[in-house]
N, C-alpha and C. Protein backbone atom coordinates (compact mmCIF):
# COMPACT_ATOMS: atom_id res chain seq x y z
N UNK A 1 0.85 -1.18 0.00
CA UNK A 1 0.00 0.00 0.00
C UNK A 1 0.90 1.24 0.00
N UNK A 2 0.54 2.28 -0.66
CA UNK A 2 1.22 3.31 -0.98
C UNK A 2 1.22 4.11 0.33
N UNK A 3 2.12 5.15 0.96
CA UNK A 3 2.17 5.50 1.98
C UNK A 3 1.28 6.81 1.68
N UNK A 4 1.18 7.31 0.95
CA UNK A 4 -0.19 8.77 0.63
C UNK A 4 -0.88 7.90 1.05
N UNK A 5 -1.76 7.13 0.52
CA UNK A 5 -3.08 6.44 0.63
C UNK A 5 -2.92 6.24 2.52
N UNK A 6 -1.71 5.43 3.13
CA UNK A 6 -1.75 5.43 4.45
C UNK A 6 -2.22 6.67 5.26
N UNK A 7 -1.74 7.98 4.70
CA UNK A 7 -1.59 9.19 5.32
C UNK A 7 -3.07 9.58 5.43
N UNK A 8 -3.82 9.04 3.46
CA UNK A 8 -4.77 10.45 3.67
C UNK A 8 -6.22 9.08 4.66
N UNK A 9 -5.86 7.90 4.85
CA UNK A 9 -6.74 6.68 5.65
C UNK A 9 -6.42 7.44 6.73
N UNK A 10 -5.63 7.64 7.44
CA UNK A 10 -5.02 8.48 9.04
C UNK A 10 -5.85 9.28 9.43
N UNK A 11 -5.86 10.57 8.01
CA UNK A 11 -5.91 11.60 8.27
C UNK A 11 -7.44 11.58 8.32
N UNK A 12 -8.21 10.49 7.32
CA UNK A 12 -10.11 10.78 7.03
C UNK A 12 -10.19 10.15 8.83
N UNK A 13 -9.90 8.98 9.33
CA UNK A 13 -9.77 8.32 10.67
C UNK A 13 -9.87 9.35 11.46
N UNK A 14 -8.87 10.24 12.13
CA UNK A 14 -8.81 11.23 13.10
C UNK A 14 -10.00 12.38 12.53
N UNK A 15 -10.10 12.95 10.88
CA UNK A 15 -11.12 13.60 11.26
C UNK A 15 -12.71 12.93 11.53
N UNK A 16 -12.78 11.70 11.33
CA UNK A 16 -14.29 11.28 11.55
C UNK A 16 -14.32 11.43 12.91
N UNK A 17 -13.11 10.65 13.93
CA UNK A 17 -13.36 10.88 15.42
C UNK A 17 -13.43 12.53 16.44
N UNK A 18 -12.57 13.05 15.65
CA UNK A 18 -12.45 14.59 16.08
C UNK A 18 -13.93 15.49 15.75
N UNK A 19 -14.61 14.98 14.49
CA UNK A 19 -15.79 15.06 13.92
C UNK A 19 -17.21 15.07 15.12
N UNK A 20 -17.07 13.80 15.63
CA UNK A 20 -17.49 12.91 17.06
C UNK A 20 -17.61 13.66 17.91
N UNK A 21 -16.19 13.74 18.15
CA UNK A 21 -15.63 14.42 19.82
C UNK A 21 -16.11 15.88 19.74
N UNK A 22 -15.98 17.01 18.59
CA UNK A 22 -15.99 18.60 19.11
C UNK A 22 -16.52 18.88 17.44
N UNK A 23 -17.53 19.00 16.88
CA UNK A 23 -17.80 19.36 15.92
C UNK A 23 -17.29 20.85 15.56
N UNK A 24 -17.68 21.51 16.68
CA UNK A 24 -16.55 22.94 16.52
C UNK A 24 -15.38 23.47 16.14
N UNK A 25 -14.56 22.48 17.02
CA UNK A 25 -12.83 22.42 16.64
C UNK A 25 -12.90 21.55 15.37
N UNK A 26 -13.54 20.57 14.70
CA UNK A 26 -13.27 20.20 13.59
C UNK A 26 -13.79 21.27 12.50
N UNK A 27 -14.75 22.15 12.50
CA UNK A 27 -14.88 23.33 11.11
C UNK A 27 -13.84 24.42 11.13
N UNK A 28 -13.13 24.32 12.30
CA UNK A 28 -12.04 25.20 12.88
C UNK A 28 -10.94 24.78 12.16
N UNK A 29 -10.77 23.47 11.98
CA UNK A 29 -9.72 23.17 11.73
C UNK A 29 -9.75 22.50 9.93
N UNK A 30 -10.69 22.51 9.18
CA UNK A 30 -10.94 21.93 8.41
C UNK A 30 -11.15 23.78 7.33
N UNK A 31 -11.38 24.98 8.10
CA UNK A 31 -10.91 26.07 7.54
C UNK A 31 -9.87 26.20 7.36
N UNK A 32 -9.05 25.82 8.67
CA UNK A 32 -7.27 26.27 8.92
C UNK A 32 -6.86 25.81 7.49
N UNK A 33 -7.09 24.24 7.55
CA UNK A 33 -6.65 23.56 6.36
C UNK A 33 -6.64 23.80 4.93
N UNK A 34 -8.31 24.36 4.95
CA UNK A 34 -8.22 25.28 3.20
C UNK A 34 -7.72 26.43 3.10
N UNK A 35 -7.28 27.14 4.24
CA UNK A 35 -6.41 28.67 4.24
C UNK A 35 -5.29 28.24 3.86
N UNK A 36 -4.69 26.96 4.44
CA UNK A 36 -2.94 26.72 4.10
C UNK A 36 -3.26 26.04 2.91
N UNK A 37 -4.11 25.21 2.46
CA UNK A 37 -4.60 24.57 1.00
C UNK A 37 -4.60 25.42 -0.22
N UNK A 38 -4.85 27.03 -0.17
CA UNK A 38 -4.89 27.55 -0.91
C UNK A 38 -3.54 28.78 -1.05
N UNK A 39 -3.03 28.54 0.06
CA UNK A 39 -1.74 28.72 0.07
C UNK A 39 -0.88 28.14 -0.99
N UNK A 40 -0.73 27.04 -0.09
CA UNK A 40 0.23 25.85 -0.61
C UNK A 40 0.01 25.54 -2.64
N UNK A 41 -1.07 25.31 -2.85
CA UNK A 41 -1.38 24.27 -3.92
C UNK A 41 -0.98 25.43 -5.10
N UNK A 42 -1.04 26.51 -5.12
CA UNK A 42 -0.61 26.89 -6.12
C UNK A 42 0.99 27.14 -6.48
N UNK A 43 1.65 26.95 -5.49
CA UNK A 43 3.28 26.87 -5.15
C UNK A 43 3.78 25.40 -5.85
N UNK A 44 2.64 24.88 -5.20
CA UNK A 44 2.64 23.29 -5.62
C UNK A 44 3.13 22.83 -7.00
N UNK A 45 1.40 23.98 -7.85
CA UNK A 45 1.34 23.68 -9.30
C UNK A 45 2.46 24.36 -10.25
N UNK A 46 3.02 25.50 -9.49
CA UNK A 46 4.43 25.83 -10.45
C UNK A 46 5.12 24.97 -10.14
N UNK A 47 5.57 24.16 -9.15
CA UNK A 47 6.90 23.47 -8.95
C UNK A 47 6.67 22.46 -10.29
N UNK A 48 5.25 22.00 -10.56
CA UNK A 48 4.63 20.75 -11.20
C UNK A 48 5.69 20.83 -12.54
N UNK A 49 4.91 22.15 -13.04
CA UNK A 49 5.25 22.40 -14.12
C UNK A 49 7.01 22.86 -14.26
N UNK A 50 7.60 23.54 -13.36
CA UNK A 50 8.94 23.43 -13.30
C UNK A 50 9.25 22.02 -13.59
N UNK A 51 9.02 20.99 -12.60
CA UNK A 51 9.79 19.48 -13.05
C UNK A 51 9.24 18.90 -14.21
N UNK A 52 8.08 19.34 -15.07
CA UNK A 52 7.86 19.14 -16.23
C UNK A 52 9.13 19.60 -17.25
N UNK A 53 9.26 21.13 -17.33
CA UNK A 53 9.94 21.66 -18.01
C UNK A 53 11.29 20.86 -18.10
N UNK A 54 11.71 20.69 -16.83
CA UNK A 54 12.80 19.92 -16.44
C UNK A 54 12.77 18.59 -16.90
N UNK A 55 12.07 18.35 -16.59
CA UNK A 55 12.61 16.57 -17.72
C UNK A 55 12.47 16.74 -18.87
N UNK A 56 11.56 17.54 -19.84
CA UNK A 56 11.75 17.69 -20.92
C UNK A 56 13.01 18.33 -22.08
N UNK A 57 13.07 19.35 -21.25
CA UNK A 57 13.98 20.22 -21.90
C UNK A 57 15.68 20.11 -20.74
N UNK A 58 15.54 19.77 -19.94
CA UNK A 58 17.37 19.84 -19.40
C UNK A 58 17.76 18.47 -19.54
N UNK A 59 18.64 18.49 -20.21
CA UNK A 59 18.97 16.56 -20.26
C UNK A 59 19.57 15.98 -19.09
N UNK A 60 19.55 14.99 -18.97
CA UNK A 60 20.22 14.14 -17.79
C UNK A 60 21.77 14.14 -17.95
N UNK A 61 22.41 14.23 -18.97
CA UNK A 61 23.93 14.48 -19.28
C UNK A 61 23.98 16.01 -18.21
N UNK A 62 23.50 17.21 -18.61
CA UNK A 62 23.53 18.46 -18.21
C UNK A 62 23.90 18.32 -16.77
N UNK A 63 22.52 17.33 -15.98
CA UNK A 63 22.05 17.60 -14.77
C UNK A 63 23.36 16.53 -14.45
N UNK A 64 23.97 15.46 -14.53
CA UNK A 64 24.89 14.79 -14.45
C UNK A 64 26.18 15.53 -13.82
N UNK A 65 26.41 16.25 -15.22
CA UNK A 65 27.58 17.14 -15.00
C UNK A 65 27.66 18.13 -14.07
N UNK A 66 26.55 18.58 -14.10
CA UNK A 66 26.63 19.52 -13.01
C UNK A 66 26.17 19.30 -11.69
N UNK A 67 24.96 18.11 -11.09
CA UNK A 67 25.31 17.95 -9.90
C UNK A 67 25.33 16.50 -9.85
N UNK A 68 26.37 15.78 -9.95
CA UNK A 68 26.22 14.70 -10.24
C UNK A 68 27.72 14.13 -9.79
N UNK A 69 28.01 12.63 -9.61
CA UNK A 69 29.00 12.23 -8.52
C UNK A 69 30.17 12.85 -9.46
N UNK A 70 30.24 13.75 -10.37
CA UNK A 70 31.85 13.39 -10.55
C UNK A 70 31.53 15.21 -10.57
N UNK A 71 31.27 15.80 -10.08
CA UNK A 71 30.80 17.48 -10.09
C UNK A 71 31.82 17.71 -8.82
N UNK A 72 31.59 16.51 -7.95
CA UNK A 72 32.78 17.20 -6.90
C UNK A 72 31.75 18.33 -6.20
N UNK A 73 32.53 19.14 -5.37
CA UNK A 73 32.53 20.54 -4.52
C UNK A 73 31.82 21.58 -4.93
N UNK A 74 32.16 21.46 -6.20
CA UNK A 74 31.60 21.85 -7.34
C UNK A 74 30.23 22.24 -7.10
N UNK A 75 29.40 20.72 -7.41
CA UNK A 75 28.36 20.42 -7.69
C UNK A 75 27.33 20.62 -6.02
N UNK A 76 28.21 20.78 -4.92
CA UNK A 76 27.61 20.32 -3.96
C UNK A 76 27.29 21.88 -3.71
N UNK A 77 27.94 23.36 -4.56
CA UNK A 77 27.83 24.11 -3.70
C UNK A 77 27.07 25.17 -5.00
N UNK A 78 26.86 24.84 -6.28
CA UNK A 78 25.76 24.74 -7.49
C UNK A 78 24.09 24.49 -6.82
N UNK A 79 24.10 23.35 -5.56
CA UNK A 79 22.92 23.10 -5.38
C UNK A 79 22.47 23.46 -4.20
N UNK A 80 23.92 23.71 -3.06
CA UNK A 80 23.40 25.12 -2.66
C UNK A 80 23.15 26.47 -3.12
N UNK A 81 23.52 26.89 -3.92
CA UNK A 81 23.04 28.57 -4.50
C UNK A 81 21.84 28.27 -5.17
N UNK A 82 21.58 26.92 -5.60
CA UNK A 82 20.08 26.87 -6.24
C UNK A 82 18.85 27.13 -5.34
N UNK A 83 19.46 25.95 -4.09
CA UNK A 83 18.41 25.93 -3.21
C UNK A 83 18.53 27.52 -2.19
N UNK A 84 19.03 28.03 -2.21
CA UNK A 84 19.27 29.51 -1.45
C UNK A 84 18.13 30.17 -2.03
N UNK A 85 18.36 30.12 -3.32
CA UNK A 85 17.90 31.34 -3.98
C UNK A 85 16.66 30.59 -4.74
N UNK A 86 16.24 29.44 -4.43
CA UNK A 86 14.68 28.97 -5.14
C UNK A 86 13.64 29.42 -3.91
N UNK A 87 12.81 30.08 -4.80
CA UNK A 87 10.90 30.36 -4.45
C UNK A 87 10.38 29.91 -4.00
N UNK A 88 10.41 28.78 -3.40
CA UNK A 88 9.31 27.79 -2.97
C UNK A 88 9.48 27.02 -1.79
N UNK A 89 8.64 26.55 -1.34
CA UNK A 89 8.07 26.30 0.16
C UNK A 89 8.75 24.73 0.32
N UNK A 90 8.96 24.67 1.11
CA UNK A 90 9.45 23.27 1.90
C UNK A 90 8.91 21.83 0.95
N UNK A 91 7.48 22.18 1.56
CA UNK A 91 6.90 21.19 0.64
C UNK A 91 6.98 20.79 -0.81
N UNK A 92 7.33 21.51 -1.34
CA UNK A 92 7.61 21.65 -3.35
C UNK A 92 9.15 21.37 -3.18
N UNK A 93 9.56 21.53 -2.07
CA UNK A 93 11.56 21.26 -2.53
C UNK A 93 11.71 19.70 -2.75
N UNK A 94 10.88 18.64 -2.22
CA UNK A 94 11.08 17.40 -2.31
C UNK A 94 10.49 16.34 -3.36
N UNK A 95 9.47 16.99 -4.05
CA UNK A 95 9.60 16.27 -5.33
C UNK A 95 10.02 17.12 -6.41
N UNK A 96 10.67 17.88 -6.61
CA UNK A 96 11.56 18.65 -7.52
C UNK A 96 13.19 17.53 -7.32
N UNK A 97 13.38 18.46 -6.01
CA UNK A 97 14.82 17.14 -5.67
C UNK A 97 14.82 15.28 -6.51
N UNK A 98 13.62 14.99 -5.78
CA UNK A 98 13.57 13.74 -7.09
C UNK A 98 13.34 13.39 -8.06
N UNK A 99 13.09 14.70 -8.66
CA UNK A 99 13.34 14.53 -10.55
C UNK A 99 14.56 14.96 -10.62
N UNK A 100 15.02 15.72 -9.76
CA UNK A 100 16.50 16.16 -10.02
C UNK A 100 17.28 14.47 -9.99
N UNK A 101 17.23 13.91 -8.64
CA UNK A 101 17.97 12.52 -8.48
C UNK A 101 17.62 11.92 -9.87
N UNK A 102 16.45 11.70 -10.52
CA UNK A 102 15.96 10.58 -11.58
C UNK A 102 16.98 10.94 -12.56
N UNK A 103 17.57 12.08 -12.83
CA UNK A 103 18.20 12.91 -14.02
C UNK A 103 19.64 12.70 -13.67
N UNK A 104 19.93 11.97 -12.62
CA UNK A 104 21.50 12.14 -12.48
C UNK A 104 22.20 12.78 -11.07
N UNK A 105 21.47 13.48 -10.39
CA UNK A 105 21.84 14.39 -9.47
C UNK A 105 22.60 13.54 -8.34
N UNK A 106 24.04 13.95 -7.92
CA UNK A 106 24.12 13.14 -6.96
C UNK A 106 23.40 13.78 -5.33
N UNK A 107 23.66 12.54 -4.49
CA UNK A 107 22.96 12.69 -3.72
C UNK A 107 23.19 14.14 -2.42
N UNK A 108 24.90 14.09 -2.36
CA UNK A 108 25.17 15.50 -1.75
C UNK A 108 24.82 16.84 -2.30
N UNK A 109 24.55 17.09 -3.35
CA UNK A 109 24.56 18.10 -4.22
C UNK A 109 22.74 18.11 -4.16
N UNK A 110 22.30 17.29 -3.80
CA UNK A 110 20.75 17.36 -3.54
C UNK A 110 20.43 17.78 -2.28
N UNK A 111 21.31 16.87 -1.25
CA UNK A 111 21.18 17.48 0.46
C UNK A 111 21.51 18.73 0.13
N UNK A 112 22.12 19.07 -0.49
CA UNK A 112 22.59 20.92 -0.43
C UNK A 112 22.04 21.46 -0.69
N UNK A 113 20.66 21.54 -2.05
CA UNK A 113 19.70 21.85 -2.45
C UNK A 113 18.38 22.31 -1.68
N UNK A 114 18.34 20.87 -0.90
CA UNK A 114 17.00 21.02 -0.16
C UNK A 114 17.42 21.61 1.33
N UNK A 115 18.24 21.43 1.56
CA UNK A 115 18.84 21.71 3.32
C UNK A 115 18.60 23.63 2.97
N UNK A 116 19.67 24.01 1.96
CA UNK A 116 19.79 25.51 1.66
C UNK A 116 18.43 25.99 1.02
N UNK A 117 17.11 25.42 0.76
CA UNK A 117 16.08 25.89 0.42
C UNK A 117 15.10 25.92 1.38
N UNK A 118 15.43 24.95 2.01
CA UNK A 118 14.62 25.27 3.67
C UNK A 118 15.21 25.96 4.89
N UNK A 119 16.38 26.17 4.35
CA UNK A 119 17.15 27.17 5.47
C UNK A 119 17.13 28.52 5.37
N UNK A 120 17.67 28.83 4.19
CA UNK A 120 18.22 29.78 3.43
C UNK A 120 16.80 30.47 2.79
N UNK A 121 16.18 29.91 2.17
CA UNK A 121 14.93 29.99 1.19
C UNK A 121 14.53 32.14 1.07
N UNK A 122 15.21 31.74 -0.47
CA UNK A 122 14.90 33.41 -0.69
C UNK A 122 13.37 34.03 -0.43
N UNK A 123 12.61 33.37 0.04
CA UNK A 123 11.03 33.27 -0.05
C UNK A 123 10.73 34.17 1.51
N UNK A 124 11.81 33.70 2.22
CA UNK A 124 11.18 34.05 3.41
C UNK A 124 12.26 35.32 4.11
N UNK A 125 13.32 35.86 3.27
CA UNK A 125 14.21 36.75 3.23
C UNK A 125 13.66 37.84 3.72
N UNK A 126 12.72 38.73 3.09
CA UNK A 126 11.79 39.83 3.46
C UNK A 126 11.28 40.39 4.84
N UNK A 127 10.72 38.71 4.88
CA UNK A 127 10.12 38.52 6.42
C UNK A 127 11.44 38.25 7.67
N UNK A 128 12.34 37.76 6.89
CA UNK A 128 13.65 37.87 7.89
C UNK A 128 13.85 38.98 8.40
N UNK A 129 14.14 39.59 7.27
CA UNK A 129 15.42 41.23 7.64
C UNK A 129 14.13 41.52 8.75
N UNK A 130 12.58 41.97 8.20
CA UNK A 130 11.88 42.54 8.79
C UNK A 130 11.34 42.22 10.27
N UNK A 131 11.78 40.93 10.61
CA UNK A 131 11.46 40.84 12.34
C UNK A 131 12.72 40.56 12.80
N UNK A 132 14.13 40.21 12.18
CA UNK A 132 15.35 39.89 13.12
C UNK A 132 16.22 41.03 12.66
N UNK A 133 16.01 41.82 11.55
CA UNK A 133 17.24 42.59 10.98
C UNK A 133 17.90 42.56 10.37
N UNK A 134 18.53 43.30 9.29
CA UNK A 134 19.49 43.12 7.74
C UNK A 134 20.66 42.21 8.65
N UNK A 135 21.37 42.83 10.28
CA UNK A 135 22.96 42.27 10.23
C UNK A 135 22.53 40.85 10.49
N UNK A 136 21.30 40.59 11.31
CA UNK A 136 21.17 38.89 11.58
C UNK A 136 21.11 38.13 10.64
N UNK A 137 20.00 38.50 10.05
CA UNK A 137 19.61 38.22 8.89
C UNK A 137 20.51 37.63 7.82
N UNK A 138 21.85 38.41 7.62
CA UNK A 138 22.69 37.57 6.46
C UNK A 138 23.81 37.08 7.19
N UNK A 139 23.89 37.41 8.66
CA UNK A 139 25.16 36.70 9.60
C UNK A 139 24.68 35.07 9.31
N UNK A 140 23.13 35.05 9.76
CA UNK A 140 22.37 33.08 9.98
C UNK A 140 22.96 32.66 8.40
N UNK A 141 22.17 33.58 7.47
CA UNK A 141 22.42 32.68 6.34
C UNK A 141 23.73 32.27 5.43
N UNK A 142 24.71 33.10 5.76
CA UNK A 142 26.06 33.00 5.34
C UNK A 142 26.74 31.76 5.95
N UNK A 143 26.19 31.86 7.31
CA UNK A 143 26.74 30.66 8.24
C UNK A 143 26.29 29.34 8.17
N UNK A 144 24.73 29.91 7.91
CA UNK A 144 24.18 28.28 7.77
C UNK A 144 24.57 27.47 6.09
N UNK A 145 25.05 28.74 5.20
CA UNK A 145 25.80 28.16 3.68
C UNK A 145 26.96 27.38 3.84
N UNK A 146 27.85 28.03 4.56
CA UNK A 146 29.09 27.34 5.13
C UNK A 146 29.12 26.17 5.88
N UNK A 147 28.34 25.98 6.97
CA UNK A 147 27.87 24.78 7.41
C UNK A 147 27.09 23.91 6.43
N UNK A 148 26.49 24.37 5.89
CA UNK A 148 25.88 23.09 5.14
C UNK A 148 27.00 22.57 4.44
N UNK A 149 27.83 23.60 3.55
CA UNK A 149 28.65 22.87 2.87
C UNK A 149 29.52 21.87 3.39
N UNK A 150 30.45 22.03 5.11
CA UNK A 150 30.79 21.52 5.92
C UNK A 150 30.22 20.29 6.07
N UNK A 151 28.79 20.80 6.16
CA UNK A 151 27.85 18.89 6.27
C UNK A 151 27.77 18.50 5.13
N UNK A 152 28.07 18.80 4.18
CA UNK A 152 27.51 18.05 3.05
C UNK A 152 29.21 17.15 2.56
N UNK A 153 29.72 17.87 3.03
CA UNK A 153 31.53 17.07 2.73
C UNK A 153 31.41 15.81 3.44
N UNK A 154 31.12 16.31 4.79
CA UNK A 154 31.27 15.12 5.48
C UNK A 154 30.29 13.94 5.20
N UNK A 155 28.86 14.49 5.21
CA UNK A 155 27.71 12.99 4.12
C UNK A 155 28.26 12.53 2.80
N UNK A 156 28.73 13.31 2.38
CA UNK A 156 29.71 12.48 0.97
C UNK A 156 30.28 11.30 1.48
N UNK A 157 31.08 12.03 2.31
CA UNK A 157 32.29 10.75 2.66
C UNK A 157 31.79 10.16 3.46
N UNK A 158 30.93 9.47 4.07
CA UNK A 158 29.91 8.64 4.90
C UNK A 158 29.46 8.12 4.13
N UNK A 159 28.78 8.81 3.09
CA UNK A 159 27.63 7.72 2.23
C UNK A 159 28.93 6.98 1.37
N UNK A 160 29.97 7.34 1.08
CA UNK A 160 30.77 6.39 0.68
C UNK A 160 31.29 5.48 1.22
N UNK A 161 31.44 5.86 2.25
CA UNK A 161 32.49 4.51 3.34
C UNK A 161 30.88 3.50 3.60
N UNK A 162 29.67 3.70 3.97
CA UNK A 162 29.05 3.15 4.15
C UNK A 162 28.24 2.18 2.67
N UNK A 163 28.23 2.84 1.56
CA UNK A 163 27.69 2.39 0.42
C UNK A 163 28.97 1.44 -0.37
N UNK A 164 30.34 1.95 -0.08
CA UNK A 164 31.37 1.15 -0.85
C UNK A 164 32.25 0.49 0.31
N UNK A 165 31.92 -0.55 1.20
CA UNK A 165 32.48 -0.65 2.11
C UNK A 165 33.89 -1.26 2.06
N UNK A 166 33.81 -2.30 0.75
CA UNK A 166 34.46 -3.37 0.31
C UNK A 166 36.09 -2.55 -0.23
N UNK A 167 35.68 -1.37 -0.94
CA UNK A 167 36.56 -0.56 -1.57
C UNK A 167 37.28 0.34 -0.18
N UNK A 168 36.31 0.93 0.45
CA UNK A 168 37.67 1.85 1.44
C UNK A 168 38.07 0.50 1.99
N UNK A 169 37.83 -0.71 2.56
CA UNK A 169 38.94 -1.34 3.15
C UNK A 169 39.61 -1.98 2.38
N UNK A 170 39.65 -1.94 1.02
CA UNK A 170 40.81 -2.16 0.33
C UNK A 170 41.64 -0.97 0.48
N UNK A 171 41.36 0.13 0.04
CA UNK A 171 42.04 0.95 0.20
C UNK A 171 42.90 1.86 1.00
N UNK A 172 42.55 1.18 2.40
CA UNK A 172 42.97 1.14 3.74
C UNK A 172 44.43 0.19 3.83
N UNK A 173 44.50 -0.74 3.11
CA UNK A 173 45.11 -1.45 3.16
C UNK A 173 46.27 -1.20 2.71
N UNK A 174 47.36 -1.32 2.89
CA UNK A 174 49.25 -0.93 2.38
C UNK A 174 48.98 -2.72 1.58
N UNK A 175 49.68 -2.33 0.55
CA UNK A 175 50.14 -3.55 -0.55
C UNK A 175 51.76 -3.65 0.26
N UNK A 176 52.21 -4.98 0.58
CA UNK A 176 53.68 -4.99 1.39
C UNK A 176 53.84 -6.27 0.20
N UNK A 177 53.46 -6.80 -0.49
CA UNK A 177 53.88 -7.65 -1.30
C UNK A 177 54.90 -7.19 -2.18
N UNK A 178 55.72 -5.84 -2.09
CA UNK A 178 56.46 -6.39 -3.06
C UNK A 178 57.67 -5.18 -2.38
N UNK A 179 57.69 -5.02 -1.14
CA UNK A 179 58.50 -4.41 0.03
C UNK A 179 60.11 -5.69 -0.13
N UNK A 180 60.09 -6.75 0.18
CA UNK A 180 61.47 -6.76 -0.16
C UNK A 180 61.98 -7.19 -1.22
N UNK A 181 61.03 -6.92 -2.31
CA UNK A 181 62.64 -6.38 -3.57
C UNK A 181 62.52 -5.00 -3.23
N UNK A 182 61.96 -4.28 -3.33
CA UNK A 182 62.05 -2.34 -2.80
C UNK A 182 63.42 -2.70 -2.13
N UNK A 183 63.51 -3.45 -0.98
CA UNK A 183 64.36 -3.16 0.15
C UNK A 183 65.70 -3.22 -0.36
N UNK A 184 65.69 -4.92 -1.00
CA UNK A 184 66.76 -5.53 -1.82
C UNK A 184 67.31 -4.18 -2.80
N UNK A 185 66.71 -3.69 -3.39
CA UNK A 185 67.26 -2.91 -4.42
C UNK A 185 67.99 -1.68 -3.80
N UNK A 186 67.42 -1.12 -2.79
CA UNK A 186 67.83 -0.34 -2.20
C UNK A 186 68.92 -0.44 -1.51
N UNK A 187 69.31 -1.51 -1.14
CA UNK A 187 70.60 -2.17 -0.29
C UNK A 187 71.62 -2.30 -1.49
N UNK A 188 71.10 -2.87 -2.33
CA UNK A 188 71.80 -2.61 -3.19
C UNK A 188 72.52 -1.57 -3.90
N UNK A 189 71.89 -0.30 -4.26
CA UNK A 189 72.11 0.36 -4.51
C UNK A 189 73.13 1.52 -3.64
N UNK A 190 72.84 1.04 -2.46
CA UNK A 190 73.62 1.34 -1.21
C UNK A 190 73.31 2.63 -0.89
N UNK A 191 71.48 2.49 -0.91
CA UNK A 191 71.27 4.03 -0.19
C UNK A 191 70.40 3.58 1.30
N UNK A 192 70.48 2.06 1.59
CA UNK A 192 70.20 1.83 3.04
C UNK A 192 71.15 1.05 3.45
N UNK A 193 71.52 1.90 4.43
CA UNK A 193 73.00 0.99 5.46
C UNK A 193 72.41 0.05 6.37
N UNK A 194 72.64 -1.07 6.97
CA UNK A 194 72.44 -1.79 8.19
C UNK A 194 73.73 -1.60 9.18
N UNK A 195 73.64 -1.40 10.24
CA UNK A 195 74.56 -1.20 11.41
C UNK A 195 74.93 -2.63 11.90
């Protein structure tokens, strides 16, 4: 069973009983819901059509190269300035992100995306300066850019040691198989003395 279908079974469940219990607090809350409903859904329907545009017209080579495992530092800090500076609400950053992944995106360069669009999010900039102040205001977000990038180095190299386990402990490993001819030659050559 699909986990929406779980959510919206939950969600009809609690309102039939809440329905029951306080008919009041449920029209209360079933307004709240179409105030943020009509919020939300049209944020929604541009993102739609953004990841439309996006699979059609940006190729997966593009999105590859640019945030994608061999983009490097690169790529991880491309999807922070994306996600800094994208429009849209929390909710729309996470199925955008997975048309981005379907296209190539690696996975740090996506945490950077969505972390810096819910942190950072140019959307809510306005309302920043205007209740904390211009100096707070770009002190948090400069800091929280730098830190993310900080975290996002370090989930790289985690999701690697944990996804390629077989490879870092090879690579952990010193090759000594072929240490005494090295040695031999070197004695030879008489640039290691023995006492």
């Amino acid at each position: 069973m699909d986990i929406g279908i779980i959510y919206l079974l939950v969600a009809f469940m609690l309102l039939i009983f809440l329905a029951i219990k306080s008919p009041e607090k449920t029209k209360k809350a079933l307004r709240a819901a179409g105030k943020i409903s009509l919020t939300v859904f049209p944020v929604l329907f541009l993102i739609f059509i953004l990841m439309g545009v996006t699979l059609v017209f940006v190729s997966k080579e593009m999105i590859a190269s640019w945030l994608g495992k061999g983009s490097g530092a690169l790529g991880i800090i491309i999807g922070e300035l994306v996600g800094s500076f994208a429009l849209v609400q929390p909710a729309a950053v996470f199925p955008y992100a997975g048309i981005l992944r379907e296209k190539g995106a690696d996975y740090g360069s996506l945490f950077g995306f969505v972390m810096t669009a819910i942190l950072i999010g140019g959307a809510t900039l306005p309302l920043e300066i205007k209740l904390f102040g211009k100096k707070f205001t770009i002190i948090r977000n400069v800091l929280t850019f730098i830190l993310m990038l900080f975290f996002l180095k370090t989930e790289r190299i985690i999701y690697q040691i944990i996804s390629h386990p077989r490879e870092q402990a090879d690579r952990r490993k010193p090759d000594y198989s072929l240490l005494p001819q090295q040695l031999s030659a070197l004695c030879h050559r008489g640039r290691l003395y023995y006492k």
